[in-house]
N, C-alpha and C. Protein backbone atom coordinates (compact mmCIF):
# COMPACT_ATOMS: atom_id res chain seq x y z
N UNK A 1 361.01 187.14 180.78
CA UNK A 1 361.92 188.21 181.17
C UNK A 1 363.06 187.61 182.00
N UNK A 2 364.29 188.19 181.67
CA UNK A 2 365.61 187.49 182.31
C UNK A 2 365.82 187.56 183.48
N UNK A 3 366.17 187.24 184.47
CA UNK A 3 366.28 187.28 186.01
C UNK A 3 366.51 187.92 186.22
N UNK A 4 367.50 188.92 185.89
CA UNK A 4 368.38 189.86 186.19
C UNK A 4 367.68 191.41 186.60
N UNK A 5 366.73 191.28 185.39
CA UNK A 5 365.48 192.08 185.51
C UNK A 5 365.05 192.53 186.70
N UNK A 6 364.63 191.47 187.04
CA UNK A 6 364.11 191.18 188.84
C UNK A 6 364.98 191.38 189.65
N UNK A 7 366.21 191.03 189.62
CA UNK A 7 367.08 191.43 190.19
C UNK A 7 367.35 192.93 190.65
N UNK A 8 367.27 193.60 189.62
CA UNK A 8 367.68 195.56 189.54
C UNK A 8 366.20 195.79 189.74
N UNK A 9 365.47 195.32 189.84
CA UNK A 9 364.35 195.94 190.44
C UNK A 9 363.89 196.28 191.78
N UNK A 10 364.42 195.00 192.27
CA UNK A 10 364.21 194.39 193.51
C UNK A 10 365.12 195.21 194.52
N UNK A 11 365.84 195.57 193.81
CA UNK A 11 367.12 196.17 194.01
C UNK A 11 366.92 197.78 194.41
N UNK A 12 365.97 198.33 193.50
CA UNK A 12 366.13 199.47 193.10
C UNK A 12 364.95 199.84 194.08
N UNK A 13 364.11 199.27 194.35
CA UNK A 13 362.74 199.40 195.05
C UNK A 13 362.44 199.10 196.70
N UNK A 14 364.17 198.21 196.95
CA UNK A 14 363.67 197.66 198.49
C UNK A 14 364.24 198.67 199.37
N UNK A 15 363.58 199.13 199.88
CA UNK A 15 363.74 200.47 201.23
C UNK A 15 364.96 200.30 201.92
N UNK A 16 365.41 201.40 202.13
CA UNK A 16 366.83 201.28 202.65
C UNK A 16 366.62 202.07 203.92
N UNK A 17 367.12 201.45 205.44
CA UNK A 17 366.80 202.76 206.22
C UNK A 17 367.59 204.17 206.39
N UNK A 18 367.13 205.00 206.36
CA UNK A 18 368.00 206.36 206.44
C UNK A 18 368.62 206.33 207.97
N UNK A 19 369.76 206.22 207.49
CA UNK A 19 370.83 206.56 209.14
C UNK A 19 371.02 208.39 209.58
N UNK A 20 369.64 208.20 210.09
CA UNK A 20 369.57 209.89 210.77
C UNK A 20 370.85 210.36 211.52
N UNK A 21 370.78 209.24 212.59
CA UNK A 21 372.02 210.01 214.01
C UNK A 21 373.27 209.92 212.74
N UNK A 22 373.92 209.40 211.76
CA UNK A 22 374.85 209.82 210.64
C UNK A 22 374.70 210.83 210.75
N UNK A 23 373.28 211.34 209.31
CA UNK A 23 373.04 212.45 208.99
C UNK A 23 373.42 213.29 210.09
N UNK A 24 372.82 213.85 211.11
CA UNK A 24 373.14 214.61 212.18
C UNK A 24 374.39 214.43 212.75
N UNK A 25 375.26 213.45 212.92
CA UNK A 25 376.47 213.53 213.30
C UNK A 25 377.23 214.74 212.18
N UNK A 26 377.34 213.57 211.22
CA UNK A 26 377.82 214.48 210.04
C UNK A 26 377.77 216.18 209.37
N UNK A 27 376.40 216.24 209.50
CA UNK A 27 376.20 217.96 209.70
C UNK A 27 376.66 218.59 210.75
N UNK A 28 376.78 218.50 211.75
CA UNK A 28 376.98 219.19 212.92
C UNK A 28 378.57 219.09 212.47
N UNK A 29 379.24 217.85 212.68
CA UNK A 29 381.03 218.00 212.41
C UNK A 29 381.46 218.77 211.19
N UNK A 30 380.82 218.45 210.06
CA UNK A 30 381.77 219.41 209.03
C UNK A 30 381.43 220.76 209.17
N UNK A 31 379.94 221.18 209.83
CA UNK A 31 379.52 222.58 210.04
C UNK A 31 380.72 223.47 210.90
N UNK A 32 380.71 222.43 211.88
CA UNK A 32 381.69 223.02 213.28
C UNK A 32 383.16 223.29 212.14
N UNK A 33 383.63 222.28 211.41
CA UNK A 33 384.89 222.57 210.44
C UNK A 33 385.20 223.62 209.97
N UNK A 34 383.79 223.22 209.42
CA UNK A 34 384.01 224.41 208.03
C UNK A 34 383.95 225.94 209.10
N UNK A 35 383.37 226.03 210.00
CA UNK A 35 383.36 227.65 210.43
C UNK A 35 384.84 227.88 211.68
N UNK A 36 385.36 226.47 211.73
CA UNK A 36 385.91 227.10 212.76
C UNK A 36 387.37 226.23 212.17
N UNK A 37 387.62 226.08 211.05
CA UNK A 37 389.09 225.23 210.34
C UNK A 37 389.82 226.64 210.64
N UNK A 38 390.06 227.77 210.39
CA UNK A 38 391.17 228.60 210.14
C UNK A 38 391.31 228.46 211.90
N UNK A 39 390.84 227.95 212.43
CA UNK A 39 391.85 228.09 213.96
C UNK A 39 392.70 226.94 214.05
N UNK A 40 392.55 225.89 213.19
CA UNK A 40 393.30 224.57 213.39
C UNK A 40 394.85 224.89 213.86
N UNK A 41 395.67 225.75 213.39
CA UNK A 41 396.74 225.68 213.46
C UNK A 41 397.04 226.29 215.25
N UNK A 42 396.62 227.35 215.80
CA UNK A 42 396.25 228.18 216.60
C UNK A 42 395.97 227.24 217.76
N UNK A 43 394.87 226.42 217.71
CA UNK A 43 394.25 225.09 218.49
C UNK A 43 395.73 224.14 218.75
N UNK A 44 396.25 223.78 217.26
CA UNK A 44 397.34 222.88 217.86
C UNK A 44 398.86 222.88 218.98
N UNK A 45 398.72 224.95 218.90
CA UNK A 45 399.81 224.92 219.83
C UNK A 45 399.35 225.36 220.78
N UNK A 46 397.95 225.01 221.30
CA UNK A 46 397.93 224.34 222.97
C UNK A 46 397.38 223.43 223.08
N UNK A 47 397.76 222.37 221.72
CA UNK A 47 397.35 220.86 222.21
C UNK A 47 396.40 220.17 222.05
N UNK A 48 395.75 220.99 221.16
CA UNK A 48 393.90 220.36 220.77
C UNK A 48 394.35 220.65 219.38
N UNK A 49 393.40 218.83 219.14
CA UNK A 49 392.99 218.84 217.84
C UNK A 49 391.84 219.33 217.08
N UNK A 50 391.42 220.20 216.32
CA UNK A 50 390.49 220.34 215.79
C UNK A 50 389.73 219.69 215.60
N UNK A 51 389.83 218.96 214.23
CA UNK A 51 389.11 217.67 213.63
C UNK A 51 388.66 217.10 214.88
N UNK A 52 389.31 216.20 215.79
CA UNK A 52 388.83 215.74 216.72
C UNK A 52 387.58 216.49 217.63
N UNK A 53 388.39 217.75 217.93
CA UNK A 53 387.18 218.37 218.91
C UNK A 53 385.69 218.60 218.16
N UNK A 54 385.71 218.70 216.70
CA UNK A 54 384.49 219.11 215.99
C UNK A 54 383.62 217.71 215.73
N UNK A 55 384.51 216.53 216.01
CA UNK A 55 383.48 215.40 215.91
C UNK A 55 383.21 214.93 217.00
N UNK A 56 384.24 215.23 217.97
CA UNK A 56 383.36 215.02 219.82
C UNK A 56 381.89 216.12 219.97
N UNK A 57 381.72 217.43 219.22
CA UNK A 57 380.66 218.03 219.45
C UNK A 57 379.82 217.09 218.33
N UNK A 58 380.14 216.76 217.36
CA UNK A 58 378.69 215.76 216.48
C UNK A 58 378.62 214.71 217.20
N UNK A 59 379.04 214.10 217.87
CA UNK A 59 378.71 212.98 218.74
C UNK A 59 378.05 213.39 219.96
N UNK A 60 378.23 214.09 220.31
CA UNK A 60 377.25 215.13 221.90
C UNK A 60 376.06 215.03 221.31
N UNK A 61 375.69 215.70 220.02
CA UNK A 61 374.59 215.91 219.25
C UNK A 61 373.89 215.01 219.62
N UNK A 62 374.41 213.50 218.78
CA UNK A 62 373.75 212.08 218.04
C UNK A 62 373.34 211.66 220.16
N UNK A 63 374.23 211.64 221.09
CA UNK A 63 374.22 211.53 222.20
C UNK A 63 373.11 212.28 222.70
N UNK A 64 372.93 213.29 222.68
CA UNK A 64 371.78 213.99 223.30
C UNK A 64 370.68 213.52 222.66
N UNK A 65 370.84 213.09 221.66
CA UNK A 65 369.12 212.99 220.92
C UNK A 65 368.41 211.88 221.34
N UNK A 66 369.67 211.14 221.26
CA UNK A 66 369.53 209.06 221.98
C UNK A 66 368.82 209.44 223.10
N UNK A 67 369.46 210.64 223.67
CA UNK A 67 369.53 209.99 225.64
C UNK A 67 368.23 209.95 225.98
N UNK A 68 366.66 210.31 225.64
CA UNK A 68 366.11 209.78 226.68
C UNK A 68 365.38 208.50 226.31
N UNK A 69 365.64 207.97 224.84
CA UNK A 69 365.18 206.41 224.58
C UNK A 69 366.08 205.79 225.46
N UNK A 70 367.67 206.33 225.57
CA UNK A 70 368.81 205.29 226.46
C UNK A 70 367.91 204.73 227.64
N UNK A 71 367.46 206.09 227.93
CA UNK A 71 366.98 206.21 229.35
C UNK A 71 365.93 205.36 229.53
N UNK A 72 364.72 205.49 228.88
CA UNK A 72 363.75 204.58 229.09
C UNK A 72 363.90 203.10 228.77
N UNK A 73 365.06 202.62 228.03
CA UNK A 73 365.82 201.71 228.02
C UNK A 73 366.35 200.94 229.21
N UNK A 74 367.26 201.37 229.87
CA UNK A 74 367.65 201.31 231.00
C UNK A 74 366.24 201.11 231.94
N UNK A 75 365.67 201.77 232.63
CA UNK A 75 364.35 201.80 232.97
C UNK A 75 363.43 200.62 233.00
N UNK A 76 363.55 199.87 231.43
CA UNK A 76 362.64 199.06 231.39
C UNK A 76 363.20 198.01 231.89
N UNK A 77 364.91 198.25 231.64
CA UNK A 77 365.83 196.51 232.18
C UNK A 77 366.09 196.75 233.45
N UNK A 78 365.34 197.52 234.20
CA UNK A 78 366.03 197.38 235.85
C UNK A 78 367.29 198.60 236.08
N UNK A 79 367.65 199.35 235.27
CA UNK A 79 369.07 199.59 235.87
C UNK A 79 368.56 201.29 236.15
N UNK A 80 367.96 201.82 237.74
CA UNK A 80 367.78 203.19 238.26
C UNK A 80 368.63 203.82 238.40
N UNK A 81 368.55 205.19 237.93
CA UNK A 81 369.53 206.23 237.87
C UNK A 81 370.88 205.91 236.81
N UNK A 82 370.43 205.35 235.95
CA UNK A 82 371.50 205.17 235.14
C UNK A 82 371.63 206.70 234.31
N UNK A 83 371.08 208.00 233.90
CA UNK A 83 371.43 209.02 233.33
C UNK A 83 372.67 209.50 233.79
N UNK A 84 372.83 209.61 235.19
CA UNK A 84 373.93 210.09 235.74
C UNK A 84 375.05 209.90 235.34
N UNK A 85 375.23 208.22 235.40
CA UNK A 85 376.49 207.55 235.44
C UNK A 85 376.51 207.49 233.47
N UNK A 86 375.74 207.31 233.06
CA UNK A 86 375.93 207.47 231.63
C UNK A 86 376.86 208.74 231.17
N UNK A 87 376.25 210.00 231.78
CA UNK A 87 376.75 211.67 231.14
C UNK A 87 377.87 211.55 232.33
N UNK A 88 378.59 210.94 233.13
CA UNK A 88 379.62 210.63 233.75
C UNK A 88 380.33 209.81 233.08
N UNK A 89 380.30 209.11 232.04
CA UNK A 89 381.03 207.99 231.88
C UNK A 89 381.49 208.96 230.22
N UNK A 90 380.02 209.44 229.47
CA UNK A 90 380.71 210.35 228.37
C UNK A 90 381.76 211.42 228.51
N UNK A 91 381.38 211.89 229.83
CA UNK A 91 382.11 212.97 230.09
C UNK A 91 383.58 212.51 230.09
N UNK A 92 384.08 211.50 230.94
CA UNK A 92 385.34 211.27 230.82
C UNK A 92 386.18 210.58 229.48
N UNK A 93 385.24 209.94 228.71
CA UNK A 93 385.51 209.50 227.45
C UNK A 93 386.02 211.01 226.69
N UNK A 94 385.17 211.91 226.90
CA UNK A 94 385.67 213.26 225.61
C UNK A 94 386.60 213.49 226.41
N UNK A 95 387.32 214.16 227.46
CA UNK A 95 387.76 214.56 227.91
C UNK A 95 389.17 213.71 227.81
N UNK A 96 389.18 212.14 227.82
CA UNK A 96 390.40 211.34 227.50
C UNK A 96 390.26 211.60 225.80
N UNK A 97 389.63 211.69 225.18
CA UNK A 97 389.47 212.04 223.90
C UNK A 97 390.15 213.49 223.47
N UNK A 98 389.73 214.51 224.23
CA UNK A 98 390.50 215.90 224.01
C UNK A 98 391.75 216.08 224.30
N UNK A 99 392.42 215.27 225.45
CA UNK A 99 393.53 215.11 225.28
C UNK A 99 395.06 213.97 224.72
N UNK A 100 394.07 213.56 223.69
CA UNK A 100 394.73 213.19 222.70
C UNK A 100 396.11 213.91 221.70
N UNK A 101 396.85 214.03 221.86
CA UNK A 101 397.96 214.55 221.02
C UNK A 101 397.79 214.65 219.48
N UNK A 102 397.76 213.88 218.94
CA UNK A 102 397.51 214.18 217.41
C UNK A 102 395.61 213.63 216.90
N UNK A 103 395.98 213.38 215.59
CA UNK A 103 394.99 213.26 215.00
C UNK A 103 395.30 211.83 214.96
N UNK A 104 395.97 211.25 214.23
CA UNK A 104 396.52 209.80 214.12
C UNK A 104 396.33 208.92 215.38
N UNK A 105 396.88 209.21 216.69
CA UNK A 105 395.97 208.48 217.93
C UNK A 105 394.95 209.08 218.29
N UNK A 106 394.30 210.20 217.62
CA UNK A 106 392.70 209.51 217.56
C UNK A 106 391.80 208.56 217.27
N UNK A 107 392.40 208.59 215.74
CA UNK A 107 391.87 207.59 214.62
C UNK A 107 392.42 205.86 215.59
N UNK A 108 393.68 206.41 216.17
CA UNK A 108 393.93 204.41 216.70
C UNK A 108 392.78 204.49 217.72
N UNK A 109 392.47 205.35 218.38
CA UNK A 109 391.39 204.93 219.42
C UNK A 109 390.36 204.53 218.75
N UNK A 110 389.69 205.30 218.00
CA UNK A 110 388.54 205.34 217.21
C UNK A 110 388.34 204.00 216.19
N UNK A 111 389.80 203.46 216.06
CA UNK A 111 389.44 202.15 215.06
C UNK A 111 389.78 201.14 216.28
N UNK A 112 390.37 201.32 217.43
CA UNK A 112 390.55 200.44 218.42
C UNK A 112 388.76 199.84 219.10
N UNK A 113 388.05 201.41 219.26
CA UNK A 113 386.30 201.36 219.76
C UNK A 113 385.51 199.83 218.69
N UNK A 114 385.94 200.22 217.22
CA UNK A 114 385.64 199.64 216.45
C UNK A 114 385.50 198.08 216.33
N UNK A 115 386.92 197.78 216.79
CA UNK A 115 387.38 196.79 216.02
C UNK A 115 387.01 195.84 217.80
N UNK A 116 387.03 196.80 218.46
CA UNK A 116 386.11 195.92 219.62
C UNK A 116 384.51 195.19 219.73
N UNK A 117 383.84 196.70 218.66
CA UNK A 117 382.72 196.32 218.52
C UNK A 117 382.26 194.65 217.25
N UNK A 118 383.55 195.08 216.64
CA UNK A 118 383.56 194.21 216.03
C UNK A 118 383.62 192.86 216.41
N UNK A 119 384.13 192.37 216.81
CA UNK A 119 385.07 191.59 217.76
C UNK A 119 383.68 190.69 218.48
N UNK A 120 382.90 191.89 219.66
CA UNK A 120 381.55 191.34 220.00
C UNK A 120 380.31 191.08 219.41
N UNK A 121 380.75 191.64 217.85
CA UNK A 121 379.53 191.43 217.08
C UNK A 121 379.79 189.79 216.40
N UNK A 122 381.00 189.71 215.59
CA UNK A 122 381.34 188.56 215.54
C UNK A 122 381.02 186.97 216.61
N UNK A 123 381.40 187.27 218.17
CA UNK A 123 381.19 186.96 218.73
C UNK A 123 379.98 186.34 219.00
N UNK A 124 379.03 187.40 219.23
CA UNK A 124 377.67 186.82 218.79
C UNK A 124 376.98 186.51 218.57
N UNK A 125 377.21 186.48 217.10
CA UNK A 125 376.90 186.26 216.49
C UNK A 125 376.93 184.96 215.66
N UNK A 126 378.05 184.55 215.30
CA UNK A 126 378.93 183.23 214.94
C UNK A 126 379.11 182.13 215.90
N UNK A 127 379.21 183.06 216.78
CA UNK A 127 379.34 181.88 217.90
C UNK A 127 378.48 181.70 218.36
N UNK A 128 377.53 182.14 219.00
CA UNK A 128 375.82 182.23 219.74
C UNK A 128 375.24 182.24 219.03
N UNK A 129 375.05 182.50 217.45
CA UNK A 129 373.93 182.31 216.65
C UNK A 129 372.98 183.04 216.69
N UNK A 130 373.12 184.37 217.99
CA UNK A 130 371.92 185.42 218.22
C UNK A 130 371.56 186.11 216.65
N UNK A 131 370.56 185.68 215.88
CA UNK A 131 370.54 186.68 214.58
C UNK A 131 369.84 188.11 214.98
N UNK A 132 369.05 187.92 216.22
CA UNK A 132 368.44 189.33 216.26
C UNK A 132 369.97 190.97 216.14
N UNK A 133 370.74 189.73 216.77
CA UNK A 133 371.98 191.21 216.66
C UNK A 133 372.46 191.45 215.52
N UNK A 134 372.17 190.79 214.62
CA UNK A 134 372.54 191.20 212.98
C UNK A 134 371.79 192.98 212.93
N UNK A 135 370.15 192.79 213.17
CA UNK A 135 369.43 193.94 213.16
C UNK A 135 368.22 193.36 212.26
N UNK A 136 367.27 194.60 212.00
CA UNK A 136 365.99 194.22 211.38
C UNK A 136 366.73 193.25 209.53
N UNK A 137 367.33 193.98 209.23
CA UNK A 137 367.60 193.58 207.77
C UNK A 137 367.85 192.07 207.56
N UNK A 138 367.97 191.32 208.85
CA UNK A 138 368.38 189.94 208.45
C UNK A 138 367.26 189.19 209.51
N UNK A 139 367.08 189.75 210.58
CA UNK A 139 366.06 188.93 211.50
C UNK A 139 365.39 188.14 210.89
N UNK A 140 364.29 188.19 209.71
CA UNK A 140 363.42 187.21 208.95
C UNK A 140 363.84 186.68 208.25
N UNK A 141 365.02 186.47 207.98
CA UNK A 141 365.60 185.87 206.73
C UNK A 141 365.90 185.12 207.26
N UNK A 142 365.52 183.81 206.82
CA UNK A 142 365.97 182.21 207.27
C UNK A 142 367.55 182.23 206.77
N UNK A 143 367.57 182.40 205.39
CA UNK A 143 368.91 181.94 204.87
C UNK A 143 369.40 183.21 204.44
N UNK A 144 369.43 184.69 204.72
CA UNK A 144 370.02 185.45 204.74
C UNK A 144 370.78 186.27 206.10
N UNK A 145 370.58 185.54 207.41
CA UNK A 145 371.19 185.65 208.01
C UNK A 145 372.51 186.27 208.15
N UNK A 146 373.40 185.12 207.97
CA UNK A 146 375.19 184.64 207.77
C UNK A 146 375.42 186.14 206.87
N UNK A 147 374.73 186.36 205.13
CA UNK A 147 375.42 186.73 204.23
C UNK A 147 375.21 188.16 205.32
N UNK A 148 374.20 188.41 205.23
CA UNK A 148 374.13 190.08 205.85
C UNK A 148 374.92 190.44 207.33
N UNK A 149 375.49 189.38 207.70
CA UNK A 149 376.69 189.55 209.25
C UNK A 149 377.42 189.70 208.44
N UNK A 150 377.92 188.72 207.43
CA UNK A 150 379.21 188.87 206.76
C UNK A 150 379.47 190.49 205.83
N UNK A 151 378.23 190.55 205.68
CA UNK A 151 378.67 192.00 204.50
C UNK A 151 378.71 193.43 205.91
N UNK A 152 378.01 192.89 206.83
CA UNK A 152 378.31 194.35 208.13
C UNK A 152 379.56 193.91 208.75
N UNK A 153 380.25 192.65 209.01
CA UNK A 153 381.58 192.62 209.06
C UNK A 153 382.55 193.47 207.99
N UNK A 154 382.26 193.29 207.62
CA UNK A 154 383.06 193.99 205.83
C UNK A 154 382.74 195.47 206.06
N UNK A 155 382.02 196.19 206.37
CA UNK A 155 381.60 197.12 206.30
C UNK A 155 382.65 197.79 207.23
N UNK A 156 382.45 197.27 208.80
CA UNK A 156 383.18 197.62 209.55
C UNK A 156 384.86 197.77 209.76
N UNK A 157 385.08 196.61 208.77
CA UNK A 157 386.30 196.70 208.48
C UNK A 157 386.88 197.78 207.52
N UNK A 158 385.80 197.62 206.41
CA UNK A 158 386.70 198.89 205.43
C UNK A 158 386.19 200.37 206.20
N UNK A 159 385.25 200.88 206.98
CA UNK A 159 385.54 201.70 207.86
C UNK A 159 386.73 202.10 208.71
N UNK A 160 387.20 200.89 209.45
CA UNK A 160 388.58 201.01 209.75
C UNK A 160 389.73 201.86 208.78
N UNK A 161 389.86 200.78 208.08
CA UNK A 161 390.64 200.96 207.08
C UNK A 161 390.32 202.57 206.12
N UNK A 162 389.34 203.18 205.71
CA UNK A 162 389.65 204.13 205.28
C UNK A 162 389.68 205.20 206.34
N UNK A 163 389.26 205.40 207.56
CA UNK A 163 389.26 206.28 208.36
C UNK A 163 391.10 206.57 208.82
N UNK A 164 391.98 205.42 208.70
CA UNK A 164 393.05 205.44 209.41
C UNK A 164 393.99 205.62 207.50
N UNK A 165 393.70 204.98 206.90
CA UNK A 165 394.04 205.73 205.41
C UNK A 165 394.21 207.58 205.73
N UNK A 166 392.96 208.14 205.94
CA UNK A 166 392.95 208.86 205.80
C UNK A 166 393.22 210.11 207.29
N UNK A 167 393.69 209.33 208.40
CA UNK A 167 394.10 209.95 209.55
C UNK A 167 395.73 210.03 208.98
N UNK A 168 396.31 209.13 208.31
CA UNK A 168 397.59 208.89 208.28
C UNK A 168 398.26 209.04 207.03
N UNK A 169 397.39 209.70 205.92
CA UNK A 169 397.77 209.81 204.56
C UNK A 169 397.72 211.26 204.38
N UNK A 170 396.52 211.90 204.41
CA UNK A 170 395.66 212.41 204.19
C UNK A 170 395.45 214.17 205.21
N UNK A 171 394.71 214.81 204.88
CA UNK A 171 394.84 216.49 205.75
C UNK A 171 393.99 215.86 206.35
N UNK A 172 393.39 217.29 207.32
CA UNK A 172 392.65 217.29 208.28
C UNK A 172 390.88 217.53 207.90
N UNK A 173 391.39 218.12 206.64
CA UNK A 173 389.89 217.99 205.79
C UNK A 173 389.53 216.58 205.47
N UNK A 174 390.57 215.96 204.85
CA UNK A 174 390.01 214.18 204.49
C UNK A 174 389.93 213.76 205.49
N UNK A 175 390.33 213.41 206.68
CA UNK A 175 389.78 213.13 207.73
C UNK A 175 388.45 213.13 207.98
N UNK A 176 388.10 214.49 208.14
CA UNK A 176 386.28 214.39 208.57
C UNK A 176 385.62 214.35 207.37
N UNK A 177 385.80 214.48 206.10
CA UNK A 177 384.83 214.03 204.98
C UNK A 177 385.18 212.44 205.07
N UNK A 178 385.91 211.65 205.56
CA UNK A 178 385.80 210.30 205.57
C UNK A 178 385.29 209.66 206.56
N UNK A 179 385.65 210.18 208.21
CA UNK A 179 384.68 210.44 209.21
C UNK A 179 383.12 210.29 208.90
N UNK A 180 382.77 211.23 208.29
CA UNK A 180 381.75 211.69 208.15
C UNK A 180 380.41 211.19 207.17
N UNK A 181 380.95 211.94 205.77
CA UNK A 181 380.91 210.66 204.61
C UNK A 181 380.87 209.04 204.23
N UNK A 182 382.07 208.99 204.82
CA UNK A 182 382.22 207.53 205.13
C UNK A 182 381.29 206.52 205.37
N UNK A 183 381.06 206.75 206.38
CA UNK A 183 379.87 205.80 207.18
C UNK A 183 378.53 205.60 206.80
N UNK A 184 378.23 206.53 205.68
CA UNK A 184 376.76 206.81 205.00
C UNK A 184 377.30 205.88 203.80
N UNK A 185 378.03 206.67 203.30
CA UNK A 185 378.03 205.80 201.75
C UNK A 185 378.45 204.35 202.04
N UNK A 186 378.96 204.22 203.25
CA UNK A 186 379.34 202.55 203.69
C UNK A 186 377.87 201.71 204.01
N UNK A 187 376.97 202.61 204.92
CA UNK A 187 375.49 201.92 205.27
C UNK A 187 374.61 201.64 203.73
N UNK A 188 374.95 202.82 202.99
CA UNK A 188 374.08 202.10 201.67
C UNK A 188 374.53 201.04 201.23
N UNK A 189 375.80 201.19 201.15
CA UNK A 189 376.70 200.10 199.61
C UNK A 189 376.39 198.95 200.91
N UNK A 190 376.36 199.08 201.96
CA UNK A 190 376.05 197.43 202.27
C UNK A 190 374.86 196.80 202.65
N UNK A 191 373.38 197.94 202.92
CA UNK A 191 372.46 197.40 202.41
C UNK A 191 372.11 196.74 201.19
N UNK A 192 372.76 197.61 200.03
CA UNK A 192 372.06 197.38 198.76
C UNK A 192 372.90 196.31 198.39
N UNK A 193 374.21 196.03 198.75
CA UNK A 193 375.10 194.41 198.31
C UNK A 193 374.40 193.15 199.32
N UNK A 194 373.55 193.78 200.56
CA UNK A 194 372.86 192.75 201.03
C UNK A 194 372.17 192.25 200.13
N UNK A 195 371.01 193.31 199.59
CA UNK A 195 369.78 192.65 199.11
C UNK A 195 370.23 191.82 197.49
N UNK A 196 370.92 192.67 196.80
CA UNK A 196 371.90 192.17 195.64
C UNK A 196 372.26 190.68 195.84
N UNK A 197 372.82 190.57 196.92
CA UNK A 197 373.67 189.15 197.24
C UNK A 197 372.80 188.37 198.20
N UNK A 198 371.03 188.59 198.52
CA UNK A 198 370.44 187.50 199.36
C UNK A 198 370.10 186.26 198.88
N UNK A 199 370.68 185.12 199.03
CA UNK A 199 370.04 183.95 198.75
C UNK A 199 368.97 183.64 198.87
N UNK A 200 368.00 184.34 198.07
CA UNK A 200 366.76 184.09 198.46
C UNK A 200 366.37 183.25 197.03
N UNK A 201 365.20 182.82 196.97
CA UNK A 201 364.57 181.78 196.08
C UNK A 201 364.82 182.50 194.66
N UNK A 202 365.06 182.25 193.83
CA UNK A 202 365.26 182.90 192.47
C UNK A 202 364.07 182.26 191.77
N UNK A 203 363.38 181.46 191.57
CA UNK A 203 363.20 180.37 190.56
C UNK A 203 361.54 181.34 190.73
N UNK A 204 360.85 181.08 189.60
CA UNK A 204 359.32 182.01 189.75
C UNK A 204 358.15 180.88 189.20
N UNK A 205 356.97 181.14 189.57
CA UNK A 205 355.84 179.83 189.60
C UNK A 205 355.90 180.29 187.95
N UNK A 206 355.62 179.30 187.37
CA UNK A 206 355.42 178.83 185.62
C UNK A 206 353.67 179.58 185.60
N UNK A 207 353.70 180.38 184.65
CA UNK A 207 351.69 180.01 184.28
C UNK A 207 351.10 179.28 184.06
């Protein structure tokens, strides 16, 4: 049987993890949209963006659900009373977030957050060699390491890139279906081009 075989199998069968806090981001923002879009125009002449404000409430969401692993997190590394200063530190983030003027310097903040994270993931990663920060999908992989940084580099980038496509092309509906959307169909297509593209042993024992 031809390699390839094995290939789409391997493919088709290796577990992908489901990105819940997505899922839940994502429902909560287009929900908030969809019921509350006919005020968009109304909202903008006193200065609030819609789109924006409906994905600062899906992020409260994904935020509240985290907070008390954050917490016991914190906790275990030494750092007491960190809840406070955490829902102090969100608080002023939305709030410099709500008063944002358009939609378009949202999206620059939002690919600015990004391209920072990026930046320290690269960092690193490439440079320090830490593979645990790749995540579970590459940790055991001797020689899949590199490819699976390189394809979540990529990932992050065309995130950029279509989110600000679509802050700056695009309505206020493409916005949060790319927001939203986006980031899911980006976590599959780069699991499954991981496992597709792992250098792993091809060759199979003879009978």
């Amino acid at each position: 049987m031809p390699n390839w075989v094995f290939d789409i199998y391997v493919l088709l069968t290796t577990r992908v993890p489901i990105p819940r806090m997505l899922f839940l981001f994502s429902v909560i923002t287009l929900s908030l949209f969809t019921l509350t879009g006919h005020h968009h125009a109304t909202l903008s002449e006193i200065g609030l963006v819609l789109p924006v404000m409906c994905a600062l409430f899906g992020h409260v969401a994904v935020v509240a659900v985290q907070m008390p692993d954050t917490l016991k997190t914190y906790d275990r590394i030494g750092l007491p009373n960190a809840g406070g200063k955490l829902i102090l530190i969100w608080l002023a983030a939305y709030a410099g977030a709500m008063a944002l003027p358009s939609l378009e310097v949202a999206q620059a903040a939002l690919s600015m957050g990004v391209a920072i994270y990026l930046c320290l993931f690269v960092v690193t990663f490439y440079f320090f060699g830490d593979g645990d920060k790749v995540g579970w999908f590459a940790r055991d992989w001797d020689n899949g390491q590199t490819n699976a940084a390189n394809w979540h580099v990529a990932r992050l980038i065309a995130l950029i890139l279509l989110n600000e496509m679509a802050a700056r092309n695009g309505t206020a509906f493409d916005w949060i279906i790319a927001i939203t959307l986006g980031p899911i169909s980006l976590h599959y297509l780069m699991y499954w081009t991981i496992v597709a593209t792992h250098p792993y042993d091809r060759t199979r024992p003879h009978d």
